[in-house]
Every structure is written in structure tokens, then in C-alpha cells.
PDB file of N, CA and C in Angstrom:
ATOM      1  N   UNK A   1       0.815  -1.199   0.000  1.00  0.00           N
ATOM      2  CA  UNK A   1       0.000   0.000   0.000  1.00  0.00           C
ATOM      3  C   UNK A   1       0.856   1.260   0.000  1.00  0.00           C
ATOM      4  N   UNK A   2       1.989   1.247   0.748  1.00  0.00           N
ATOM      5  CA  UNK A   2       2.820   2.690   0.504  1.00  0.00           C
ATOM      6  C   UNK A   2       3.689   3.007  -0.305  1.00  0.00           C
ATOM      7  N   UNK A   3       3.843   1.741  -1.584  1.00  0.00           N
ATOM      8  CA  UNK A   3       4.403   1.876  -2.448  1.00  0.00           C
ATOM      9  C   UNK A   3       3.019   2.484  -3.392  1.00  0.00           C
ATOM     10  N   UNK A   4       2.155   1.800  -3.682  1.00  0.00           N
ATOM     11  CA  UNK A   4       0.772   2.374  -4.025  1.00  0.00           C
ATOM     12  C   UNK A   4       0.650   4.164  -3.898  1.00  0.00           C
ATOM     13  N   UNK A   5       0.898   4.633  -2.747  1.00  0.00           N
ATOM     14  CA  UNK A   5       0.458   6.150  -2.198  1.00  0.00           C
ATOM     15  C   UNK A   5       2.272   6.815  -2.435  1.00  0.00           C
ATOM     16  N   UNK A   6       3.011   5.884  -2.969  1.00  0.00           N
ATOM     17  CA  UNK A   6       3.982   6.947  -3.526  1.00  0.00           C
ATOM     18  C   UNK A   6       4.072   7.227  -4.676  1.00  0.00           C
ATOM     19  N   UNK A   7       3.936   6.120  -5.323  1.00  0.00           N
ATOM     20  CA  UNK A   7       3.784   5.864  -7.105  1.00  0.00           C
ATOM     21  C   UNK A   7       2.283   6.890  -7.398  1.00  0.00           C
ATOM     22  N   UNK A   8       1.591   6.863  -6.737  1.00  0.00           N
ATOM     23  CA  UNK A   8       0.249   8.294  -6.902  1.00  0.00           C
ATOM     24  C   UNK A   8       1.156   9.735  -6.619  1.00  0.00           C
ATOM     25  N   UNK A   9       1.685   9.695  -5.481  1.00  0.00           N
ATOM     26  CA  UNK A   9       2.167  10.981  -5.072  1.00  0.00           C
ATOM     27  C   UNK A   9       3.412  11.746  -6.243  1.00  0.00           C
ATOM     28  N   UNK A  10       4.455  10.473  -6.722  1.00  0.00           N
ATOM     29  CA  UNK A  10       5.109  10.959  -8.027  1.00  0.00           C
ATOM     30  C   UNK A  10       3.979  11.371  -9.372  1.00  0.00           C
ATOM     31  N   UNK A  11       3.733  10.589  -9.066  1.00  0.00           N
ATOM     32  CA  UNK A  11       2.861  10.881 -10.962  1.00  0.00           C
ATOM     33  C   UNK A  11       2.025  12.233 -10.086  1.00  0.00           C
ATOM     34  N   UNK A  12       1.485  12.546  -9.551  1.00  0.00           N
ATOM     35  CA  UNK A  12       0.648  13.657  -9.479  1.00  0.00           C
ATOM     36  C   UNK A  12       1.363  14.500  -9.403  1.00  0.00           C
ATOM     37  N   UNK A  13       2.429  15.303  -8.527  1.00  0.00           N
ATOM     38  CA  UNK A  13       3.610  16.134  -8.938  1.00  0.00           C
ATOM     39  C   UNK A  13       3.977  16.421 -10.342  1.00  0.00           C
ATOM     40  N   UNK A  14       4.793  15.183 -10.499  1.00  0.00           N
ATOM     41  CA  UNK A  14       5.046  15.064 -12.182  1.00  0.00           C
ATOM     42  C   UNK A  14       3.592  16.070 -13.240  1.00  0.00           C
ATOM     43  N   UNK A  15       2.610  15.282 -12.989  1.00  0.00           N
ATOM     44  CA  UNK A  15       1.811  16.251 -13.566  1.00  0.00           C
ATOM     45  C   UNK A  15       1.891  17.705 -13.356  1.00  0.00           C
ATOM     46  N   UNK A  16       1.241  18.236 -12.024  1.00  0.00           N
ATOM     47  CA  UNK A  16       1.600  19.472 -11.824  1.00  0.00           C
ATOM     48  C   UNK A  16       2.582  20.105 -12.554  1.00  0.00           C
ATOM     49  N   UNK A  17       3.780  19.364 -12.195  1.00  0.00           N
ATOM     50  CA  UNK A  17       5.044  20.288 -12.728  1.00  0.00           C
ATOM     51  C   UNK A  17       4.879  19.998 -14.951  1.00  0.00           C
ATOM     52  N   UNK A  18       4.292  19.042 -15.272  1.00  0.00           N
ATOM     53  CA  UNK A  18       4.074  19.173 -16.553  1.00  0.00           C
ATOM     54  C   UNK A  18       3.460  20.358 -16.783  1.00  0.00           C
ATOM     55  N   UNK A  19       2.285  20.611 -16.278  1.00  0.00           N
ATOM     56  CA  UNK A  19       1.144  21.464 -16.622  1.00  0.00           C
ATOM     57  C   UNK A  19       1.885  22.958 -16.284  1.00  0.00           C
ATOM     58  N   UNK A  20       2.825  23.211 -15.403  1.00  0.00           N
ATOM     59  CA  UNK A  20       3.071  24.431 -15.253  1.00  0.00           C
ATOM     60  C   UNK A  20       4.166  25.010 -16.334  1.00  0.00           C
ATOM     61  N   UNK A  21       5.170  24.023 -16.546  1.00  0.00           N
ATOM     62  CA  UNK A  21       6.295  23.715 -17.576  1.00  0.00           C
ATOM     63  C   UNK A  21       5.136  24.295 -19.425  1.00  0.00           C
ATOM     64  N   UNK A  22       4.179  23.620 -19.317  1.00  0.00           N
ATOM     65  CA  UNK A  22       3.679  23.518 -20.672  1.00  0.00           C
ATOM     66  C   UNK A  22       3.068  25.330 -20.628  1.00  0.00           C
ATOM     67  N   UNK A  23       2.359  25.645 -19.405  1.00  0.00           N
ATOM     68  CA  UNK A  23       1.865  27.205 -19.355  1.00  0.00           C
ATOM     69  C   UNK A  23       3.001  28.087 -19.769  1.00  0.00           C
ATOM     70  N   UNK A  24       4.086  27.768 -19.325  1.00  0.00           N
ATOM     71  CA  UNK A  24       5.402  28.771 -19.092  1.00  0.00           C
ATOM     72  C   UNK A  24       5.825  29.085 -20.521  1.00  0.00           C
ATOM     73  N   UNK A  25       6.305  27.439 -21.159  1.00  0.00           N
ATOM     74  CA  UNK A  25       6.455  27.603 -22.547  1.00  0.00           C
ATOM     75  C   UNK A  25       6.279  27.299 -23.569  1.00  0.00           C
ATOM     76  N   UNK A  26       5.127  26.711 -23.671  1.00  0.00           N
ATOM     77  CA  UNK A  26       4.488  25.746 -24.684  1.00  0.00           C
ATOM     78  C   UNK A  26       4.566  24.405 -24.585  1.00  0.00           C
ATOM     79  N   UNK A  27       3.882  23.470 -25.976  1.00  0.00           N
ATOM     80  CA  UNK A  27       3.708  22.460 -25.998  1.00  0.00           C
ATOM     81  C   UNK A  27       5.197  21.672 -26.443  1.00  0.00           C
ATOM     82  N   UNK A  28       5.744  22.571 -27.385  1.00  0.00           N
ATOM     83  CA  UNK A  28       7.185  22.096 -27.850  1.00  0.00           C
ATOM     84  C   UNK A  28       8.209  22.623 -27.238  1.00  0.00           C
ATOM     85  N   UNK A  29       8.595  23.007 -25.974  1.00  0.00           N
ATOM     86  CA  UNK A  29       9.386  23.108 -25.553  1.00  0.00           C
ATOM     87  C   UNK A  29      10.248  21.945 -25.346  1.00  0.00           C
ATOM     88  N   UNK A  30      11.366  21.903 -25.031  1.00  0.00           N
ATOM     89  CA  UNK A  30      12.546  20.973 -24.994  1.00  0.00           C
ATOM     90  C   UNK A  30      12.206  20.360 -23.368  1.00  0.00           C
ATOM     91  N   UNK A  31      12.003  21.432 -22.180  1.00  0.00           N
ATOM     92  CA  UNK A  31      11.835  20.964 -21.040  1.00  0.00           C
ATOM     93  C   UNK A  31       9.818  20.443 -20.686  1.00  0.00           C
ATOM     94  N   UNK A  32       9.481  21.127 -21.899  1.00  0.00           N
ATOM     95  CA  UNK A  32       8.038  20.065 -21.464  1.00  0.00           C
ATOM     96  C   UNK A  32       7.871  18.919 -21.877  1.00  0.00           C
ATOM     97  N   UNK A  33       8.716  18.425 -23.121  1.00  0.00           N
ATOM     98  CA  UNK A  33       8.709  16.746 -23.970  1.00  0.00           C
ATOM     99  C   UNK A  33       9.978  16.112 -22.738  1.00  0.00           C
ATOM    100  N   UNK A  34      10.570  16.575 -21.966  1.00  0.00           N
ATOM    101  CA  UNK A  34      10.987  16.251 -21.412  1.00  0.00           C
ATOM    102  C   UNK A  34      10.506  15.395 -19.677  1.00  0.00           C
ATOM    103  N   UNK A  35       9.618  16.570 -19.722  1.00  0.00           N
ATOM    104  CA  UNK A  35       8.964  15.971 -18.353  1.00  0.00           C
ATOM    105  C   UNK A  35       7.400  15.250 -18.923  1.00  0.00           C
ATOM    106  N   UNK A  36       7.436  15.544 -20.262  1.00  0.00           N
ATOM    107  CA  UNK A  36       5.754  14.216 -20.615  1.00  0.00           C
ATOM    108  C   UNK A  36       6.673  12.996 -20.061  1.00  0.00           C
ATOM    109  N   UNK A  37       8.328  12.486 -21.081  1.00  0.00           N
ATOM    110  CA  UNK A  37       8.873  11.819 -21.080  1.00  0.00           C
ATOM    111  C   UNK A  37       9.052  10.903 -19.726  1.00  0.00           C
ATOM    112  N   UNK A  38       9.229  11.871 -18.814  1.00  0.00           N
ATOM    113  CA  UNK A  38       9.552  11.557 -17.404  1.00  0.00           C
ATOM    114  C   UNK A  38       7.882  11.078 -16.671  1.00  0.00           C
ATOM    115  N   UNK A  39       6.997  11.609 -17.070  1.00  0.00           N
ATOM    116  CA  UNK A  39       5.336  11.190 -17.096  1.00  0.00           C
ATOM    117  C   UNK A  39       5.477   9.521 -17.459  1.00  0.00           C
ATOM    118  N   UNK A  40       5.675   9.524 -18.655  1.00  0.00           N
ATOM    119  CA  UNK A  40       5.225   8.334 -19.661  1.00  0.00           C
ATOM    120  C   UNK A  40       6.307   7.352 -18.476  1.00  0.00           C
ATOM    121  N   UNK A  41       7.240   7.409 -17.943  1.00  0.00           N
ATOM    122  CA  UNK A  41       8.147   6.309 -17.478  1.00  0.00           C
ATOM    123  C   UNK A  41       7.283   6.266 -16.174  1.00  0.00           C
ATOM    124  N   UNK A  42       6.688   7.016 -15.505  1.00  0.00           N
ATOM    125  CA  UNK A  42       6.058   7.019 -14.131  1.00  0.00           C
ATOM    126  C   UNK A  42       4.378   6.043 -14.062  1.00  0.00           C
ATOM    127  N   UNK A  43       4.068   6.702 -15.516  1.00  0.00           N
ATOM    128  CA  UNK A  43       2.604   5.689 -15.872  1.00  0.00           C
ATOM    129  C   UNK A  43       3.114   4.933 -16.330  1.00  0.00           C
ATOM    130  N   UNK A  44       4.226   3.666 -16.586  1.00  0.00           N
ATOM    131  CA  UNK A  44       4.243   2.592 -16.986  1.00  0.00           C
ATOM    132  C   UNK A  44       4.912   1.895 -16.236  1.00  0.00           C
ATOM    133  N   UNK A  45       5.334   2.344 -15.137  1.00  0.00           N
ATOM    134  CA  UNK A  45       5.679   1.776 -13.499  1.00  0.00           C
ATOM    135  C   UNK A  45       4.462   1.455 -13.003  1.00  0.00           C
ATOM    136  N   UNK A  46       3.387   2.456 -13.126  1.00  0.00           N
ATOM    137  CA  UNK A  46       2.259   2.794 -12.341  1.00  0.00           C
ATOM    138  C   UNK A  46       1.361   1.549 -12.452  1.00  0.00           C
ATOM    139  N   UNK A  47       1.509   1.218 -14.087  1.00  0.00           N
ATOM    140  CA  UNK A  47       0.544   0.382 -14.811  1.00  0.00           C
ATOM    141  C   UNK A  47       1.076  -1.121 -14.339  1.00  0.00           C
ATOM    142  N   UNK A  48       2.191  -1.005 -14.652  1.00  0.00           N
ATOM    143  CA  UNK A  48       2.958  -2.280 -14.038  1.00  0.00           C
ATOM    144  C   UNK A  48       2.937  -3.064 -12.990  1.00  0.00           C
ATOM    145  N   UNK A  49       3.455  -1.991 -12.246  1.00  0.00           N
ATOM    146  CA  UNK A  49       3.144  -2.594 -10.874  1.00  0.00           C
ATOM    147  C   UNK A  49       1.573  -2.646 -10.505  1.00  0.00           C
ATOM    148  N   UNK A  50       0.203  -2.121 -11.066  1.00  0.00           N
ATOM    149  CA  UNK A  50      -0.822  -2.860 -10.823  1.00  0.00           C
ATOM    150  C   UNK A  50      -1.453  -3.989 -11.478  1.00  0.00           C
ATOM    151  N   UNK A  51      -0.704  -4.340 -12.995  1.00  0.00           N
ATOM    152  CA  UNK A  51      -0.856  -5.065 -13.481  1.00  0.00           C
ATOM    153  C   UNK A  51      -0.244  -6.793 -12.427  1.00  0.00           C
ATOM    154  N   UNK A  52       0.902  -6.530 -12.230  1.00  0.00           N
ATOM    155  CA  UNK A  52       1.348  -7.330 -11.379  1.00  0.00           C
ATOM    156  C   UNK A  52       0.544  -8.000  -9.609  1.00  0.00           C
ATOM    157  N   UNK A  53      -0.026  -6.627  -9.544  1.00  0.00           N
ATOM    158  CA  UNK A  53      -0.687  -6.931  -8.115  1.00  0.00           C
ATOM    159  C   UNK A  53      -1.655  -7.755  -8.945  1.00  0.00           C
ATOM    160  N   UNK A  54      -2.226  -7.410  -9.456  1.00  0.00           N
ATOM    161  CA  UNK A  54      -4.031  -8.127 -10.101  1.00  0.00           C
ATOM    162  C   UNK A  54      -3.467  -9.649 -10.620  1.00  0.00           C
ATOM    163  N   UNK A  55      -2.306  -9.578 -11.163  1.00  0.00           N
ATOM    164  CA  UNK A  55      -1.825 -10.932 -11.828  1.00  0.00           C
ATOM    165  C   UNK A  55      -2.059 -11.863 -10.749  1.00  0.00           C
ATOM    166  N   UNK A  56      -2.826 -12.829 -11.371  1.00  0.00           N
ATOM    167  CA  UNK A  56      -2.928 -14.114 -10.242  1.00  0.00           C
ATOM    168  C   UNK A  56      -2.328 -15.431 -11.094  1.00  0.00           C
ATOM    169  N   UNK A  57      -1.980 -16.155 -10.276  1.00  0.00           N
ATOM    170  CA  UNK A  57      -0.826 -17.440 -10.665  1.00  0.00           C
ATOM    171  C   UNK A  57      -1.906 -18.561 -11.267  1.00  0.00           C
ATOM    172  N   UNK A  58      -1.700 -19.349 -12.367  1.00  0.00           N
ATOM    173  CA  UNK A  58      -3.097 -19.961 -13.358  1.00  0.00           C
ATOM    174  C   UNK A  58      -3.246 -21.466 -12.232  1.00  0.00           C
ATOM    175  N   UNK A  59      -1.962 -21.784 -11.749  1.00  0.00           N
ATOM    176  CA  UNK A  59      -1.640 -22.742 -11.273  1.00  0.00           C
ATOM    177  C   UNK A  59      -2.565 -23.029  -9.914  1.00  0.00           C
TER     178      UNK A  59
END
């Protein structure tokens, strides 16, 4: 569970700081494809590791 409420607490930051990054200087900035980038690696931890919890063994 507190890996759960940290992996939320990064990605929601991360957002924030996307959304303020993208106000400041657009959509093509160098430092906003940078932090989607840093997004996209946080939602596919995110996804992962719940994919893994839900995974149940066939056996």
C-alpha cells in the first residue's frame, strides 16, 4: 500500500510540474517533452506494478 500512495504521489507532482512547464512555454518546448517523457516512465511503473498486483498465478 505505501508503495501504491507513492507511485500516486510521483505521478501527481510530475503532472503538476508538466502542466506548469507547458503554461510557461508551450507544448514544444525541450523541457516540457521532457517531463511528458519523465510522465510516460512514471505511468508505466504505475501500470505495471498494478498489473502485477491483479496478476494471479493460473496454477
Amino acid at each position: 500500500m505505501v508503495r501504491d500512495d507513492i507511485l500516486r504521489q510521483r505521478l501527481e507532482k510530475a503532472r503538476q510540474k508538466l502542466y506548469a512547464l507547458q503554461a510557461k512555454h508551450g507544448f514544444s518546448h525541450a523541457s516540457v517533452l521532457r517531463q511528458s517523457m519523465i510522465m510516460d516512465k512514471l505511468i508505466n511503473q504505475y501500470n505495471h506494478h498494478f498489473y502485477m498486483k491483479e496478476k494471479k498465478p493460473t496454477a
